[in-house]
PDB file of N, CA and C in Angstrom:
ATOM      1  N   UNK A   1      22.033-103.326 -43.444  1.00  0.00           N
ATOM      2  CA  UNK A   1      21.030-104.050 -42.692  1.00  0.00           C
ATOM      3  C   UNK A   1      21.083-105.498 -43.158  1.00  0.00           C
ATOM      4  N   UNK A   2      20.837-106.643 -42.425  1.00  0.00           N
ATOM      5  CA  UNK A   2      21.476-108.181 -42.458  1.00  0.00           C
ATOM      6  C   UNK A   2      19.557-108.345 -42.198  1.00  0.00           C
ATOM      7  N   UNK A   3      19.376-109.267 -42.904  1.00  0.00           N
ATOM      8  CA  UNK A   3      17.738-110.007 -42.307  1.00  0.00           C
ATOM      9  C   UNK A   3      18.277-111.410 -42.901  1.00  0.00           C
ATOM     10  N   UNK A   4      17.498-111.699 -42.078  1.00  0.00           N
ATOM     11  CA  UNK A   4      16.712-113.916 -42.693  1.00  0.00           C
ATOM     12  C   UNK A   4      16.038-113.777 -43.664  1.00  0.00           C
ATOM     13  N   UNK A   5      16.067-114.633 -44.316  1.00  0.00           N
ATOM     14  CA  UNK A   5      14.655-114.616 -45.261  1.00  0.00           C
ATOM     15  C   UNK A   5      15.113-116.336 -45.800  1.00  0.00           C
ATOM     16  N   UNK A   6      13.723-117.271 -45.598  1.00  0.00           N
ATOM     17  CA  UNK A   6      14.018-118.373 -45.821  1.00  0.00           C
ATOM     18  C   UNK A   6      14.067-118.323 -47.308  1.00  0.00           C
ATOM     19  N   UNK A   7      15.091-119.427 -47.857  1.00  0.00           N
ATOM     20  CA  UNK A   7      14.948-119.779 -48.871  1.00  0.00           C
ATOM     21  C   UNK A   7      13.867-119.452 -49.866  1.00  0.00           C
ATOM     22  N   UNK A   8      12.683-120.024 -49.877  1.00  0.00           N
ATOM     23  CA  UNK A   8      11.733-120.074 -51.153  1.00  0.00           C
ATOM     24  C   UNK A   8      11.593-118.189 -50.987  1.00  0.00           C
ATOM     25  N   UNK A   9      11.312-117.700 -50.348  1.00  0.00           N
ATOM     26  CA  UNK A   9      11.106-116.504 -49.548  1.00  0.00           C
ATOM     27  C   UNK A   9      11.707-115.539 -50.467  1.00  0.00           C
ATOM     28  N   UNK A  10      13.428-115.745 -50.200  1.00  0.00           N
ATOM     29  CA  UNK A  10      14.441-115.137 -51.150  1.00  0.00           C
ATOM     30  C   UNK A  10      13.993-115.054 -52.550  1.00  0.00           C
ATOM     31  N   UNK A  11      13.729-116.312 -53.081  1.00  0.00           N
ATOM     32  CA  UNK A  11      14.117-116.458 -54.752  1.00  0.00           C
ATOM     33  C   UNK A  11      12.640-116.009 -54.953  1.00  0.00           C
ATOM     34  N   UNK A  12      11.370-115.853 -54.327  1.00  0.00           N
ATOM     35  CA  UNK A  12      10.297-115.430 -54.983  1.00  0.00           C
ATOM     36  C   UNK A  12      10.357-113.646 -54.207  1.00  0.00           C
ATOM     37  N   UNK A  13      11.225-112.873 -53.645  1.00  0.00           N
ATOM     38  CA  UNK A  13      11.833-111.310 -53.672  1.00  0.00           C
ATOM     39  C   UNK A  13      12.864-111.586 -54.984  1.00  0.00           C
ATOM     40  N   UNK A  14      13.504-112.337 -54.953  1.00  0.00           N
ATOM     41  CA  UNK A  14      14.054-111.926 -56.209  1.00  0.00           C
ATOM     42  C   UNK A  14      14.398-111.672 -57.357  1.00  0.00           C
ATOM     43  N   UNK A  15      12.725-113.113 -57.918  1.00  0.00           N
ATOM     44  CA  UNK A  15      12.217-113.003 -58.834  1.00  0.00           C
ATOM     45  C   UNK A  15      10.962-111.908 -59.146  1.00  0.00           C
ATOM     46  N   UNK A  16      10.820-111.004 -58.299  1.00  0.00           N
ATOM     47  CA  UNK A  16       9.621-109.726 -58.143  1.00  0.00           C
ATOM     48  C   UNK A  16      10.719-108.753 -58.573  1.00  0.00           C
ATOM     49  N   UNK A  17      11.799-109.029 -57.845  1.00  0.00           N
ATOM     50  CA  UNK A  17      12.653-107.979 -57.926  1.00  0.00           C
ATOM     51  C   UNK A  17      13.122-107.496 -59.621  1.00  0.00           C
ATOM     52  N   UNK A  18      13.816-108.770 -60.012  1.00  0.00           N
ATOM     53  CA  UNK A  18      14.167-109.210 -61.378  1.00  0.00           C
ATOM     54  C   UNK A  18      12.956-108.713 -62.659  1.00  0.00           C
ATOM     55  N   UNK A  19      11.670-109.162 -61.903  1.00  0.00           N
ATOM     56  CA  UNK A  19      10.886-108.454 -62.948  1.00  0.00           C
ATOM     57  C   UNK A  19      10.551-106.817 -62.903  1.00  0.00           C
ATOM     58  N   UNK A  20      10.737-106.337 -61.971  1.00  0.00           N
ATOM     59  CA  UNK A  20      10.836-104.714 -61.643  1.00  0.00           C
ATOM     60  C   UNK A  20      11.931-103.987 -62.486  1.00  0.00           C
ATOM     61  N   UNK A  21      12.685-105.068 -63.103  1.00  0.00           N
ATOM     62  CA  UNK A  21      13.990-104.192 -63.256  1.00  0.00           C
ATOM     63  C   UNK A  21      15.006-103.314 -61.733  1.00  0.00           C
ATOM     64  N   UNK A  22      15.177-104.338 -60.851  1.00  0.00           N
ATOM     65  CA  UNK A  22      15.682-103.636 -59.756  1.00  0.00           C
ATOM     66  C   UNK A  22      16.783-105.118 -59.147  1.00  0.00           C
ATOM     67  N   UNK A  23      17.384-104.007 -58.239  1.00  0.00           N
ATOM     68  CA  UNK A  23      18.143-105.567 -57.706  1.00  0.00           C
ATOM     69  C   UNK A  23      17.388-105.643 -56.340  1.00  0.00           C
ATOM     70  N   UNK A  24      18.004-106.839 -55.659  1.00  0.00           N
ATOM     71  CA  UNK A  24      17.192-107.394 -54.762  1.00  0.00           C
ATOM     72  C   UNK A  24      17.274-106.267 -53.481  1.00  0.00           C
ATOM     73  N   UNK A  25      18.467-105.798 -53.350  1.00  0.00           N
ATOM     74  CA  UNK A  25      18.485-104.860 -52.209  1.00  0.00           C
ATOM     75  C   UNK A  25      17.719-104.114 -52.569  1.00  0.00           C
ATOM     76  N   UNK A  26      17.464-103.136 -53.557  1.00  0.00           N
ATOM     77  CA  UNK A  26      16.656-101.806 -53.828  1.00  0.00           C
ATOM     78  C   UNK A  26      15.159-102.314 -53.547  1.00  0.00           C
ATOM     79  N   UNK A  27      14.799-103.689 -54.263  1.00  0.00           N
ATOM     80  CA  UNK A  27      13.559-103.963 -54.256  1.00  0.00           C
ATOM     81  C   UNK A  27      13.071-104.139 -52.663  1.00  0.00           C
ATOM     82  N   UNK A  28      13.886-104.466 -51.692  1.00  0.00           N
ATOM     83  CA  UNK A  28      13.920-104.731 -50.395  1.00  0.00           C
ATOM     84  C   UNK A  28      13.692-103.445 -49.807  1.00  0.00           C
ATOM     85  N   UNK A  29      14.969-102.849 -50.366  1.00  0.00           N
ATOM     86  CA  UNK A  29      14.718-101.493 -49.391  1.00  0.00           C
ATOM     87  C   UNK A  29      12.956-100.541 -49.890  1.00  0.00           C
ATOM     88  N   UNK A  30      12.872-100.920 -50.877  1.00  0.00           N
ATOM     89  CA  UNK A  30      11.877 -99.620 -51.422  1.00  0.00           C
ATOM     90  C   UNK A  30      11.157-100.025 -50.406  1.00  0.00           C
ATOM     91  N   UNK A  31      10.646-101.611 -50.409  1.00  0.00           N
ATOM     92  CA  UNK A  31       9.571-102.325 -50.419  1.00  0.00           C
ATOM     93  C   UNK A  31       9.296-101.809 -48.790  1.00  0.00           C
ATOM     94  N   UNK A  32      10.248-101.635 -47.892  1.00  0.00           N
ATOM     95  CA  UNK A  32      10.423-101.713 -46.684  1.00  0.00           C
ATOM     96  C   UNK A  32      10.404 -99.717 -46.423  1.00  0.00           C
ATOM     97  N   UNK A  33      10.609 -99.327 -47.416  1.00  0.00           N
ATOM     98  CA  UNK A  33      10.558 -97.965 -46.896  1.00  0.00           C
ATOM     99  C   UNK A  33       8.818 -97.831 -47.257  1.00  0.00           C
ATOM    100  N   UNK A  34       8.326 -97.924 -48.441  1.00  0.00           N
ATOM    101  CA  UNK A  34       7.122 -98.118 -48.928  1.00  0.00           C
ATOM    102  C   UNK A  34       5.704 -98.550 -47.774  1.00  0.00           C
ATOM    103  N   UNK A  35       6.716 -99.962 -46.624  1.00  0.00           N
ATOM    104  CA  UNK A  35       5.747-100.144 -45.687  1.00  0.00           C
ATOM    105  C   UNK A  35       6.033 -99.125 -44.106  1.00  0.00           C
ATOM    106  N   UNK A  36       7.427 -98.728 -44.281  1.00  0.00           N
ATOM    107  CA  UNK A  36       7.246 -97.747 -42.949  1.00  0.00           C
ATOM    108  C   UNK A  36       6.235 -96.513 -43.272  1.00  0.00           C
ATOM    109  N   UNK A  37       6.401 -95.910 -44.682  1.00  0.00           N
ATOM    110  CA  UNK A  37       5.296 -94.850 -44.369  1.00  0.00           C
ATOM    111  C   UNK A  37       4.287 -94.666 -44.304  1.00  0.00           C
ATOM    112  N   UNK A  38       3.580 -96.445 -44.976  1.00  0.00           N
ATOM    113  CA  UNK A  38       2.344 -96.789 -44.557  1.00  0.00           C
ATOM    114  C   UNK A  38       2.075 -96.534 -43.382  1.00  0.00           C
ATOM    115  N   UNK A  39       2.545 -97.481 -42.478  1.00  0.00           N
ATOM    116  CA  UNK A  39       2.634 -97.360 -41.189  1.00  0.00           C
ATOM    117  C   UNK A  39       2.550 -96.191 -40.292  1.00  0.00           C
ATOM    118  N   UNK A  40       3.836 -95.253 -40.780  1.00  0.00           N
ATOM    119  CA  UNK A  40       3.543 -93.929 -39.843  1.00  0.00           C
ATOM    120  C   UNK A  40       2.706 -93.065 -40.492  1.00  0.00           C
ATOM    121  N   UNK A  41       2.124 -93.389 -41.821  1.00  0.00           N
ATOM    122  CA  UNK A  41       1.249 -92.063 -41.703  1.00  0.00           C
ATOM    123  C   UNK A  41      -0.673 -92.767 -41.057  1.00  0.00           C
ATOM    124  N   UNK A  42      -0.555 -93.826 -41.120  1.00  0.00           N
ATOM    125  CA  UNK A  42      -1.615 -94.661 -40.287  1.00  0.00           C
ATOM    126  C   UNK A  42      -1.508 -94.832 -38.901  1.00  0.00           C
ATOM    127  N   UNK A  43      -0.388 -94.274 -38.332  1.00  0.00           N
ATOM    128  CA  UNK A  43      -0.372 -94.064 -36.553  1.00  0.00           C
ATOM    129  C   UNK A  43      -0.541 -92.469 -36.495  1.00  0.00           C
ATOM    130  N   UNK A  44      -0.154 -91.889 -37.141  1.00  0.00           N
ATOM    131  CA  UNK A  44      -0.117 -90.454 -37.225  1.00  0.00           C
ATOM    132  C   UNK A  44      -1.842 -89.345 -37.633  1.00  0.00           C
ATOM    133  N   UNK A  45      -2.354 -90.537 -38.753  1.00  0.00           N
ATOM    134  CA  UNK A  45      -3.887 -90.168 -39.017  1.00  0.00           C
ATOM    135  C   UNK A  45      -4.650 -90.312 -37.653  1.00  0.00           C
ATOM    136  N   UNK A  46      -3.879 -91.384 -36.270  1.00  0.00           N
ATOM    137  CA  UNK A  46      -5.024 -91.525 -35.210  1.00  0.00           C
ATOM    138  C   UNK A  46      -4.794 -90.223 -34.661  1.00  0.00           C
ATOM    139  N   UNK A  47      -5.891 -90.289 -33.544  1.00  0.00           N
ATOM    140  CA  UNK A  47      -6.234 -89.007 -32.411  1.00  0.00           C
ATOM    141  C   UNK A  47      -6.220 -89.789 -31.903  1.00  0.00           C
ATOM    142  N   UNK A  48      -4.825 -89.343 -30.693  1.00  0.00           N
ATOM    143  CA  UNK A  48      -4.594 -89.639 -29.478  1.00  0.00           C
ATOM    144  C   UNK A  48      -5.140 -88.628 -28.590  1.00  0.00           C
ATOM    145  N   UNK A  49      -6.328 -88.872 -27.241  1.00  0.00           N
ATOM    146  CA  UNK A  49      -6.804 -88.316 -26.330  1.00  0.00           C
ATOM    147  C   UNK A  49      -6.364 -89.209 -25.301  1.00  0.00           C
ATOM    148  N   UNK A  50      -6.076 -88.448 -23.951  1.00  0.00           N
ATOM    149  CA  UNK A  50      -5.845 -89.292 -22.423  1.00  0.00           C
ATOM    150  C   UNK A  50      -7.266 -89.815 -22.371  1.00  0.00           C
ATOM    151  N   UNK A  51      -6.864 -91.031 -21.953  1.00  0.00           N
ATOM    152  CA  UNK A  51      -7.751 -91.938 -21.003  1.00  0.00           C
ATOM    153  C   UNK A  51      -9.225 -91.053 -20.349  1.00  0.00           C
ATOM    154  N   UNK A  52      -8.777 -90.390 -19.625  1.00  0.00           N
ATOM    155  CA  UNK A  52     -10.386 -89.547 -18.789  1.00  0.00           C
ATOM    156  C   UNK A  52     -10.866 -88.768 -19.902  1.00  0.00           C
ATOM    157  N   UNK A  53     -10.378 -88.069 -20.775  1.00  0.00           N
ATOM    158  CA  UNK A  53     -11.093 -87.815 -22.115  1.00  0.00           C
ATOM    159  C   UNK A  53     -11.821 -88.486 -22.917  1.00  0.00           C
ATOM    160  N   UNK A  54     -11.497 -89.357 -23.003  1.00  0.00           N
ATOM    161  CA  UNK A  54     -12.335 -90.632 -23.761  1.00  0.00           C
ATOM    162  C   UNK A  54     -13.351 -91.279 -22.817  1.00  0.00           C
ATOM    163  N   UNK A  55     -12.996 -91.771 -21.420  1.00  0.00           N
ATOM    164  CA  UNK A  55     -14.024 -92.415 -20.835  1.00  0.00           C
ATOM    165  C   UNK A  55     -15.165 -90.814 -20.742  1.00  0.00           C
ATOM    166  N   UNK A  56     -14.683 -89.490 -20.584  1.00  0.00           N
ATOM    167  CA  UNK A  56     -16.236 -88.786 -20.009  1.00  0.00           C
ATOM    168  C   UNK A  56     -16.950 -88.441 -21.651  1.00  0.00           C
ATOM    169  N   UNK A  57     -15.974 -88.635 -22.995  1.00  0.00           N
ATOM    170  CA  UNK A  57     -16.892 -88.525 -23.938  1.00  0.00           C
ATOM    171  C   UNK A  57     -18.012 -89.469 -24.161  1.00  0.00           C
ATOM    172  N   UNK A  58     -17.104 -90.338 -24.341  1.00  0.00           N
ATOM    173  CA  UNK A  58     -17.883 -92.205 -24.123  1.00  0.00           C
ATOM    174  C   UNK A  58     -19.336 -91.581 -23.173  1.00  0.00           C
ATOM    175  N   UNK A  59     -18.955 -91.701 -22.369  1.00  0.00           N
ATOM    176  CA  UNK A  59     -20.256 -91.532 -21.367  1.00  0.00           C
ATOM    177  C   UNK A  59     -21.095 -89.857 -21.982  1.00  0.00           C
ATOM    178  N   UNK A  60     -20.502 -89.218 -22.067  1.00  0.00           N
ATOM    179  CA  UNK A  60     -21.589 -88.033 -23.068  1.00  0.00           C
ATOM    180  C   UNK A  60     -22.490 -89.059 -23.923  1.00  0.00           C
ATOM    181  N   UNK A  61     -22.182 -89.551 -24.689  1.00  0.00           N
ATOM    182  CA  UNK A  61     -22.098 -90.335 -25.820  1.00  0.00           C
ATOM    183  C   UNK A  61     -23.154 -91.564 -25.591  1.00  0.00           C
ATOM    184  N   UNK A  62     -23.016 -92.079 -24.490  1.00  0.00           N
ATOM    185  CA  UNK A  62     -24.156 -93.012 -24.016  1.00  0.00           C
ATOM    186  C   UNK A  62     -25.124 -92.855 -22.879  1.00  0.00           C
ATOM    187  N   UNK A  63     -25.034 -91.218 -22.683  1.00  0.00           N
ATOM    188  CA  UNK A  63     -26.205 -90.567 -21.983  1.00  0.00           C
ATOM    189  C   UNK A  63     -27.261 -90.887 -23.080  1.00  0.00           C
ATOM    190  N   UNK A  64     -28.308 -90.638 -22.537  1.00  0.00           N
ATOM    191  CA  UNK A  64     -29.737 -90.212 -23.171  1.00  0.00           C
ATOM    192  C   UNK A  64     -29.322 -88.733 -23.683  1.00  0.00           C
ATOM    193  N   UNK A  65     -30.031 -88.556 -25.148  1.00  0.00           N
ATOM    194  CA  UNK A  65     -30.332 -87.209 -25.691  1.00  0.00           C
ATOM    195  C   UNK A  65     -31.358 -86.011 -24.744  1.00  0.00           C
ATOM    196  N   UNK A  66     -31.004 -85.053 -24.125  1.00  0.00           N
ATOM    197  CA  UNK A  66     -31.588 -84.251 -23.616  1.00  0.00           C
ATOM    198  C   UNK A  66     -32.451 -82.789 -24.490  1.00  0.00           C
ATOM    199  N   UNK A  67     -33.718 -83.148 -25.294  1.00  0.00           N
ATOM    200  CA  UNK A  67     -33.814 -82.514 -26.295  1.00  0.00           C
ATOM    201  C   UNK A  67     -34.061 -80.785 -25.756  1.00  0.00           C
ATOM    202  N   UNK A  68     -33.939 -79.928 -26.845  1.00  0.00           N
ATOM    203  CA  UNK A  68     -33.967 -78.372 -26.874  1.00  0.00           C
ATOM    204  C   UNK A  68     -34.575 -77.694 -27.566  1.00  0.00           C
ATOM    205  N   UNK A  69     -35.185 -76.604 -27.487  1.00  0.00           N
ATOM    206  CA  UNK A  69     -35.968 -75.841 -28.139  1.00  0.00           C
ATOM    207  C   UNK A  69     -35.958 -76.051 -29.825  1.00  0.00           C
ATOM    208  N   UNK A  70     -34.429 -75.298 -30.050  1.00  0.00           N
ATOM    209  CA  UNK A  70     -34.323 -75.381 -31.235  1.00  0.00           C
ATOM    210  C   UNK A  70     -34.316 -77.217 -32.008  1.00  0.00           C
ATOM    211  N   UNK A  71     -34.164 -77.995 -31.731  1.00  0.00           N
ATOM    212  CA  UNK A  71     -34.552 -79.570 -32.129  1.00  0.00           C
ATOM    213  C   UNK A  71     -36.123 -79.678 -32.522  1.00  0.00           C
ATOM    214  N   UNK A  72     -36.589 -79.305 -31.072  1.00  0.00           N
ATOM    215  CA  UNK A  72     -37.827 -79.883 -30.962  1.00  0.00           C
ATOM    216  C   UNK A  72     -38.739 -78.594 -32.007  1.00  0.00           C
ATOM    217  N   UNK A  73     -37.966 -77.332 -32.600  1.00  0.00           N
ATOM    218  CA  UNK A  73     -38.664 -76.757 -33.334  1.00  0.00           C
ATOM    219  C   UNK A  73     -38.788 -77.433 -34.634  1.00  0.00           C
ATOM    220  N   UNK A  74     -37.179 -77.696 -35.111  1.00  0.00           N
ATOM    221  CA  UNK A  74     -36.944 -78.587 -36.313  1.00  0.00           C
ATOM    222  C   UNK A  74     -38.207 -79.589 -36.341  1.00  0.00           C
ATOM    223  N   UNK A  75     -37.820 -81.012 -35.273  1.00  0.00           N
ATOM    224  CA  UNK A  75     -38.910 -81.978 -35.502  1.00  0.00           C
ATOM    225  C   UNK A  75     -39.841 -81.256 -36.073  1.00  0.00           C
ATOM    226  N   UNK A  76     -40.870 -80.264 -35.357  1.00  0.00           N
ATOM    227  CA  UNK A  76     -42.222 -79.693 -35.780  1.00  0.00           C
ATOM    228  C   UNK A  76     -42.481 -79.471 -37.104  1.00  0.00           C
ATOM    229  N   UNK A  77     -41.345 -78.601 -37.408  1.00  0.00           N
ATOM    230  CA  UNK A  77     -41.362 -78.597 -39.121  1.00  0.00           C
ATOM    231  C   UNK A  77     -41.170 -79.676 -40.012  1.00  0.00           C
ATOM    232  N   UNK A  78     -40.614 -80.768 -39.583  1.00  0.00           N
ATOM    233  CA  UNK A  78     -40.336 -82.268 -40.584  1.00  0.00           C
ATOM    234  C   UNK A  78     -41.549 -82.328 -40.238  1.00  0.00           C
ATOM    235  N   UNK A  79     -42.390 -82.761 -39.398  1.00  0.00           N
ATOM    236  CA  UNK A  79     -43.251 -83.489 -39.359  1.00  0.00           C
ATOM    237  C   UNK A  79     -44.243 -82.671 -40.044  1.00  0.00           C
ATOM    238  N   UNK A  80     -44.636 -81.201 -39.990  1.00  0.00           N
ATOM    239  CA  UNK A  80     -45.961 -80.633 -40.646  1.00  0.00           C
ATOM    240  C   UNK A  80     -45.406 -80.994 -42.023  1.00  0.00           C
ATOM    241  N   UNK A  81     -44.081 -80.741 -42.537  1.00  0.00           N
ATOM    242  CA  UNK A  81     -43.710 -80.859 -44.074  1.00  0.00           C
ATOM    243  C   UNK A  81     -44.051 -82.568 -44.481  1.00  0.00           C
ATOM    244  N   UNK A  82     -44.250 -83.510 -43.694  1.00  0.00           N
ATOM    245  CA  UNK A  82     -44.503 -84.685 -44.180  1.00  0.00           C
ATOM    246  C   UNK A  82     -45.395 -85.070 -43.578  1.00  0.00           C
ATOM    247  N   UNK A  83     -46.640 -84.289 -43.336  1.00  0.00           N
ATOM    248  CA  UNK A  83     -47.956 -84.203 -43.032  1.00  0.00           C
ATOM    249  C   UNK A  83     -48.643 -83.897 -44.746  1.00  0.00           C
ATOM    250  N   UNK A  84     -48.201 -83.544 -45.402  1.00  0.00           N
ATOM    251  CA  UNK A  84     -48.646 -82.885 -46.511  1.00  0.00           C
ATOM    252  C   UNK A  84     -48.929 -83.515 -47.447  1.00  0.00           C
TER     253      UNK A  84
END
C-alpha cells in the first residue's frame, strides 16, 4: 500500500513509531488496522431498520400516552405510598 503523507506528518509517525520500538510501516499498519476495527465494530453496534419502520415507531413515540388499567393502578399506589 503507497499513501502521501506530508513531510512534518512523516517524521512526527516516525518519531511515535521509533519510540514504540516499531518501524514505520508496522506502526502505520497497526495504527490503520487499530482504526478499521474501530470503525466496523461502531457501524456494526448500529440497528439498521427500513425507513417505514422508523417513521411508524417515531410516530408511536410522539403519540400521546394512552393510559391502562394496570398504570393507572400503579399511579394509585405511588401516590397513597407518598400520601403517608
Amino acid at each position: 500500500m503507497d499513501i502521501r503523507v506530508k513531510k512534518a506528518k512523516l517524521e512526527r509517525i516516525a518519531r511515535a513509531a521509533a519510540l514504540s520500538g516499531e518501524t514505520t510501516s508496522e506502526f502505520v499498519r497497526d495504527a490503520a488496522e487499530d482504526r478499521a476495527e474501530q470503525v466496523l465494530r461502531e457501524h456494526d453496534a448500529r440497528t439498521h431498520v427500513p425507513a417505514e419502520f422508523f417513521d411508524e415507531l417515531q410516530a408511536l413515540l410522539d403519540a400521546p400516552a394512552r393510559p391502562n388499567a394496570a398504570l393507572a393502578s400503579a399511579f394509585d399506589r405511588l401516590r397513597d405510598l407518598t400520601r403517608e
